[in-house]
C-alpha atoms as a PDB file:
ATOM      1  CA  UNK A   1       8.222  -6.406  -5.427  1.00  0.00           C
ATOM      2  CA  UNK A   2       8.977  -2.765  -4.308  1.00  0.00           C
ATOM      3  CA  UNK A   3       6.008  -0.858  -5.854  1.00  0.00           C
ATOM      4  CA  UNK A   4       7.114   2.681  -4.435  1.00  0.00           C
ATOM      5  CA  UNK A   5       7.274   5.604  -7.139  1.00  0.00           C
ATOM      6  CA  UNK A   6       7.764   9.037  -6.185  1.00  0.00           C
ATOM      7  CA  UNK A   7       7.445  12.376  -8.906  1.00  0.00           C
ATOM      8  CA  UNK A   8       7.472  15.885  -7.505  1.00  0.00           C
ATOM      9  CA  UNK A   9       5.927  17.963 -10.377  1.00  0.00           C
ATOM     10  CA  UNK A  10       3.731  21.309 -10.700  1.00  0.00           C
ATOM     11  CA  UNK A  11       0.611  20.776 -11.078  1.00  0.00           C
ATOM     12  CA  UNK A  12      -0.381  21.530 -14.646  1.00  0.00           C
ATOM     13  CA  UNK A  13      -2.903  20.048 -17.448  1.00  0.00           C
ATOM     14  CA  UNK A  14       0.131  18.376 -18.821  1.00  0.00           C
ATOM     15  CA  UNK A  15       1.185  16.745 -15.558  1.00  0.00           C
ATOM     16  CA  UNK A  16      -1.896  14.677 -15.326  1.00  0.00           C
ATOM     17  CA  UNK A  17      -1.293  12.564 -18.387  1.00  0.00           C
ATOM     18  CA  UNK A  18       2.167  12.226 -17.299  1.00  0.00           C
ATOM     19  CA  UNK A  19       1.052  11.053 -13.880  1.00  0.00           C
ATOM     20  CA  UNK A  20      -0.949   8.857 -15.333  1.00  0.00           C
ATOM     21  CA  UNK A  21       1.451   7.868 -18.090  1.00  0.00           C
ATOM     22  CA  UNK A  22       4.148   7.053 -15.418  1.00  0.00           C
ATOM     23  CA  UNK A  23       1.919   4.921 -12.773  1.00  0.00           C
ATOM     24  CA  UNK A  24       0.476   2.868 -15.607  1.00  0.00           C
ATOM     25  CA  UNK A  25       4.369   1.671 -16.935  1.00  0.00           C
ATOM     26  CA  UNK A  26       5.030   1.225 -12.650  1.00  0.00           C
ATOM     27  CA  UNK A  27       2.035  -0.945 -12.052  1.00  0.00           C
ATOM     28  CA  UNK A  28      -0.499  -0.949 -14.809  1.00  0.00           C
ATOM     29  CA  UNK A  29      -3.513  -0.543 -12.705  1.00  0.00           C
ATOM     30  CA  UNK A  30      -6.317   1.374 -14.513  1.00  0.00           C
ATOM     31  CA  UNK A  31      -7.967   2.462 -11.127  1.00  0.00           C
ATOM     32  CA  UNK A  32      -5.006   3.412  -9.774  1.00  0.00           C
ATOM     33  CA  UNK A  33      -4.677   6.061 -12.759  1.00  0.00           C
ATOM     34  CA  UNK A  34      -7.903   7.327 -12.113  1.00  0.00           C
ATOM     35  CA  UNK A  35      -7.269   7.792  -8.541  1.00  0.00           C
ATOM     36  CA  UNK A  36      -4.352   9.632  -9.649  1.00  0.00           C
ATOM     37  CA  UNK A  37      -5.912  11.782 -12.040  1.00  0.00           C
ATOM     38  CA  UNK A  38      -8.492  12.823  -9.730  1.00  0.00           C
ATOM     39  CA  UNK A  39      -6.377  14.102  -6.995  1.00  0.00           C
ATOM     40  CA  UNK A  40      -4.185  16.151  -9.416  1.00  0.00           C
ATOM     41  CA  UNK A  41      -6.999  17.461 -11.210  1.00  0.00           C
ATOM     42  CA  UNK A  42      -8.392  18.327  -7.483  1.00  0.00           C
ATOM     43  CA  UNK A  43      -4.969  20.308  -7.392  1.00  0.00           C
ATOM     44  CA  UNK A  44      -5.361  22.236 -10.221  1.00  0.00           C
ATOM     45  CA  UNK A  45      -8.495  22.981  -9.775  1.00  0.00           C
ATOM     46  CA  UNK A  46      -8.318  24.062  -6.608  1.00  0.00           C
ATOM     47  CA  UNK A  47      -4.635  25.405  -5.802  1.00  0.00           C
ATOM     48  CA  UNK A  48      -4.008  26.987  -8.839  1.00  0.00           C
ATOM     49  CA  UNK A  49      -1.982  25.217 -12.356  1.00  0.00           C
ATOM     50  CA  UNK A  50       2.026  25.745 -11.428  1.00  0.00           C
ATOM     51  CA  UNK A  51       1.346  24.402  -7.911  1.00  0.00           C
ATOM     52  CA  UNK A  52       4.201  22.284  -6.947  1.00  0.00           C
ATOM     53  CA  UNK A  53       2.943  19.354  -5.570  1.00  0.00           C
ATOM     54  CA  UNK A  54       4.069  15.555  -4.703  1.00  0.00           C
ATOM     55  CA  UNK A  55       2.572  12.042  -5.914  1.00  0.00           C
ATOM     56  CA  UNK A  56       3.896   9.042  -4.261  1.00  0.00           C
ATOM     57  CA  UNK A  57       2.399   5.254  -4.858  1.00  0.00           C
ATOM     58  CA  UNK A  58       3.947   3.125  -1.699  1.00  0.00           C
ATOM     59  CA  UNK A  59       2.715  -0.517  -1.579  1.00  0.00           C
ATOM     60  CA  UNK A  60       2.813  -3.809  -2.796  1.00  0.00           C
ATOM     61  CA  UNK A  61       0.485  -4.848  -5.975  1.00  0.00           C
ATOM     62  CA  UNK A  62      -2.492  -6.213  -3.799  1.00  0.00           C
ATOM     63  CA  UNK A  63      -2.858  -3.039  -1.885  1.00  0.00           C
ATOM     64  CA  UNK A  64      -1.702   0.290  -3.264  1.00  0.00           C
ATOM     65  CA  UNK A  65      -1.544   3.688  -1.245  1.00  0.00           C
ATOM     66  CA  UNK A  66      -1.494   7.107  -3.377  1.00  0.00           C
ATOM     67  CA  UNK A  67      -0.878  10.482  -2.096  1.00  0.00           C
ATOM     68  CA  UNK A  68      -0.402  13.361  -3.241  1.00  0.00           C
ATOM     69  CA  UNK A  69       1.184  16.597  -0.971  1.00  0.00           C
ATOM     70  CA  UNK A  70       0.597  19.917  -1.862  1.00  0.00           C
ATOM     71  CA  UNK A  71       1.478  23.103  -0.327  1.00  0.00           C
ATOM     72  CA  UNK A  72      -1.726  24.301   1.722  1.00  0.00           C
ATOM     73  CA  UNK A  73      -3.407  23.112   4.131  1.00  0.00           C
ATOM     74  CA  UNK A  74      -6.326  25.160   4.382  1.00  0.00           C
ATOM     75  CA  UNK A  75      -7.661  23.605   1.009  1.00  0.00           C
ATOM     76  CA  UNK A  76      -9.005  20.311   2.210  1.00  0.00           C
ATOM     77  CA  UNK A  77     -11.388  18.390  -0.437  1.00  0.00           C
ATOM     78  CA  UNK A  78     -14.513  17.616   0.119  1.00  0.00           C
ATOM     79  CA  UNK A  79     -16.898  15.186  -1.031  1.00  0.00           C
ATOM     80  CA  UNK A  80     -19.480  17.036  -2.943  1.00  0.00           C
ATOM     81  CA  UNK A  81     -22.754  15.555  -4.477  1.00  0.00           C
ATOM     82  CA  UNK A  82     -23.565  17.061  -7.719  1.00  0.00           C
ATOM     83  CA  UNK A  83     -26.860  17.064  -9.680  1.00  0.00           C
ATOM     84  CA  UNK A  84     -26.922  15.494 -13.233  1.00  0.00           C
ATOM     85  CA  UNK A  85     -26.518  19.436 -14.300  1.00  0.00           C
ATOM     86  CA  UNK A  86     -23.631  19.930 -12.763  1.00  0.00           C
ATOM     87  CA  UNK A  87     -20.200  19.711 -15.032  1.00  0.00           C
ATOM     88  CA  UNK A  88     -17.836  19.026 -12.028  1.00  0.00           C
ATOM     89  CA  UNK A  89     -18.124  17.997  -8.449  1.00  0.00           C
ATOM     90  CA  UNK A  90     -17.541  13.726  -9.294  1.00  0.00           C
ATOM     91  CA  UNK A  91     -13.539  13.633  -8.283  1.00  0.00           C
ATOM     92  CA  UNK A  92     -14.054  12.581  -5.063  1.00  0.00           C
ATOM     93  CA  UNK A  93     -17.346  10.723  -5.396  1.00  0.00           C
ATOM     94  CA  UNK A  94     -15.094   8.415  -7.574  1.00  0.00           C
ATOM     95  CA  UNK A  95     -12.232   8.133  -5.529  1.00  0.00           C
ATOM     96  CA  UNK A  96     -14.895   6.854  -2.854  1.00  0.00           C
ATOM     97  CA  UNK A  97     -15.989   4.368  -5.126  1.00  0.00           C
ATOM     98  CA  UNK A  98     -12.475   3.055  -6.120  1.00  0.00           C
ATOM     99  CA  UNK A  99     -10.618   3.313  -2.805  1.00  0.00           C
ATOM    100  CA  UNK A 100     -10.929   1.206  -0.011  1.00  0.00           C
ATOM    101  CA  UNK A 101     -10.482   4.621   2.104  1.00  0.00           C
ATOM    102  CA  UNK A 102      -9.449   8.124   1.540  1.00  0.00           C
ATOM    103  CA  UNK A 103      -8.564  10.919   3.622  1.00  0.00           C
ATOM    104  CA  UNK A 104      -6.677  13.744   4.524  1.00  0.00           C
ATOM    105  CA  UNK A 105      -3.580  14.939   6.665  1.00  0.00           C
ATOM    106  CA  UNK A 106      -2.754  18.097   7.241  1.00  0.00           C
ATOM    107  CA  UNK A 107       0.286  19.451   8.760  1.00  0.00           C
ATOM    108  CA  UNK A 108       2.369  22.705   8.816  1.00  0.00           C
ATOM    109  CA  UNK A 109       2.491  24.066   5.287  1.00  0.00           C
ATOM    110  CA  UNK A 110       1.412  21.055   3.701  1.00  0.00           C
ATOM    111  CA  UNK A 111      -1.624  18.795   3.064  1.00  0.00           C
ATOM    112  CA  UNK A 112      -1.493  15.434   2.136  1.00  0.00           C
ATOM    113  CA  UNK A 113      -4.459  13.907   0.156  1.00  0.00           C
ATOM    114  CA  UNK A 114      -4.446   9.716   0.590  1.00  0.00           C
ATOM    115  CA  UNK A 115      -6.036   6.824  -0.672  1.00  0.00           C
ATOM    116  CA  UNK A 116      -5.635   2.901  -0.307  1.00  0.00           C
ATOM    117  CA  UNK A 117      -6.556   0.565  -3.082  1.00  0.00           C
ATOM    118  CA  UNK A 118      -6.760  -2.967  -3.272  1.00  0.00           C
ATOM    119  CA  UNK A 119      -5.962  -4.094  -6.756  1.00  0.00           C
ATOM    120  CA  UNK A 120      -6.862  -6.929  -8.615  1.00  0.00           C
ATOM    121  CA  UNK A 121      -5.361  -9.596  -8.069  1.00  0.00           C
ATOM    122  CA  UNK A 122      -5.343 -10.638 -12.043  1.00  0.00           C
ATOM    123  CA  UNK A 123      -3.710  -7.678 -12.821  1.00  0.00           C
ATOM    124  CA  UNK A 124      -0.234  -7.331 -14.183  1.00  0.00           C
ATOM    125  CA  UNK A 125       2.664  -4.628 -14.561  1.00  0.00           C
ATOM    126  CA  UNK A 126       1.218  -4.456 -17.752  1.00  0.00           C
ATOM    127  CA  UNK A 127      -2.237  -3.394 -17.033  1.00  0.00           C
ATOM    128  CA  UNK A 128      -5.238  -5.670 -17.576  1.00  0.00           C
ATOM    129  CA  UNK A 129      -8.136  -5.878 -19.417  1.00  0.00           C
ATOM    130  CA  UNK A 130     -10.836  -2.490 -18.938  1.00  0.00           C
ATOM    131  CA  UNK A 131     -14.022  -1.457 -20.502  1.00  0.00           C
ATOM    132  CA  UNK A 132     -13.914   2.416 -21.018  1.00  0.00           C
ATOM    133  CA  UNK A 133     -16.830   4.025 -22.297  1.00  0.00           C
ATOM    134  CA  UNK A 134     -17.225   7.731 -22.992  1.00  0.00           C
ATOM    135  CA  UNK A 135     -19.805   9.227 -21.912  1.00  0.00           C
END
C-alpha cells in the first residue's frame, strides 16, 4: 500500500485540525496525528501563523516517516524540559516519546523537521481503538 500524502498549507490554527483531519482518513493512526500536530503547532509557534510550510507522511503502515518543511533554517527545535508550571515546552518531549527518532535537516532556505514511527501493527485505515483523557 502506497501510504505517501503530501499538503503544502500555511501554517495557521485552522491548518492543524485539517492536518490532522487529513492523516487520520490516509492512515488512521492516532500517534501519527499527534506527531503531526506537534510539529505544526511548533510552526506556528515559532515561525509566525501564515507561514507556508510542507507536511509529507512517506511510508508503509508499519513504519511511518512525517516531515514537515518550513521556510527557515535558523529556527531549529529544541527539546525543552518544562516544570509542572510551565504552560508550553511538551511538543517535542512528546514527539520523543512517540517516535522511534526525530531530527532535523537543514538546508538553504529551508528546514525540514522529521520523525519515524512504527505503528501498530493492529491498526487499520480506519484508526483503532485510543484512550484520550483530558487533562
Amino acid at each position: 500500500m502506497n501510504s505517501d500524502l503530501t499538503l503544502r498549507l500555511l501554517a495557521t490554527p485552522g491548518a492543524v485540525p485539517l492536518a490532522r483531519h487529513a492523516v487520520r482518513a490516509h492512515l488512521g493512526s492516532h500517534d501519527l496525528e499527534l506527531c503531526v500536530s506537534e510539529l505544526l503547532t511548533n510552526a506556528l509557534t515559532h515561525l509566525g501563523e501564515g507561514t507556508p510550510v510542507t507536511l509529507r507522511v512517506t511510508g508503509r503502515a508499519a513504519r511511518t516517516r512525517v516531515e514537515l518543511t518550513d521556510p527557515d533554517p535558523h529556527a531549529c527545535p529544541v527539546r525543552r524540559h518544562p516544570t509542572d508550571g510551565d504552560e508550553s515546552g511538551r511538543g517535542l518531549a512528546l514527539l520523543d516519546a512517540l517516535a522511534l527518532q526525530w531530527g532535523v535537516i537543514t538546508g538553504p532556505g529551508s528546514k525540514t523537521v522529521w520523525c519515524e514511527l512504527e505503528l501498530d501493527p493492529g491498526h487499520s485505515r480506519h484508526g483503532r481503538v485510543a484512550l484520550i483523557t483530558g487533562g
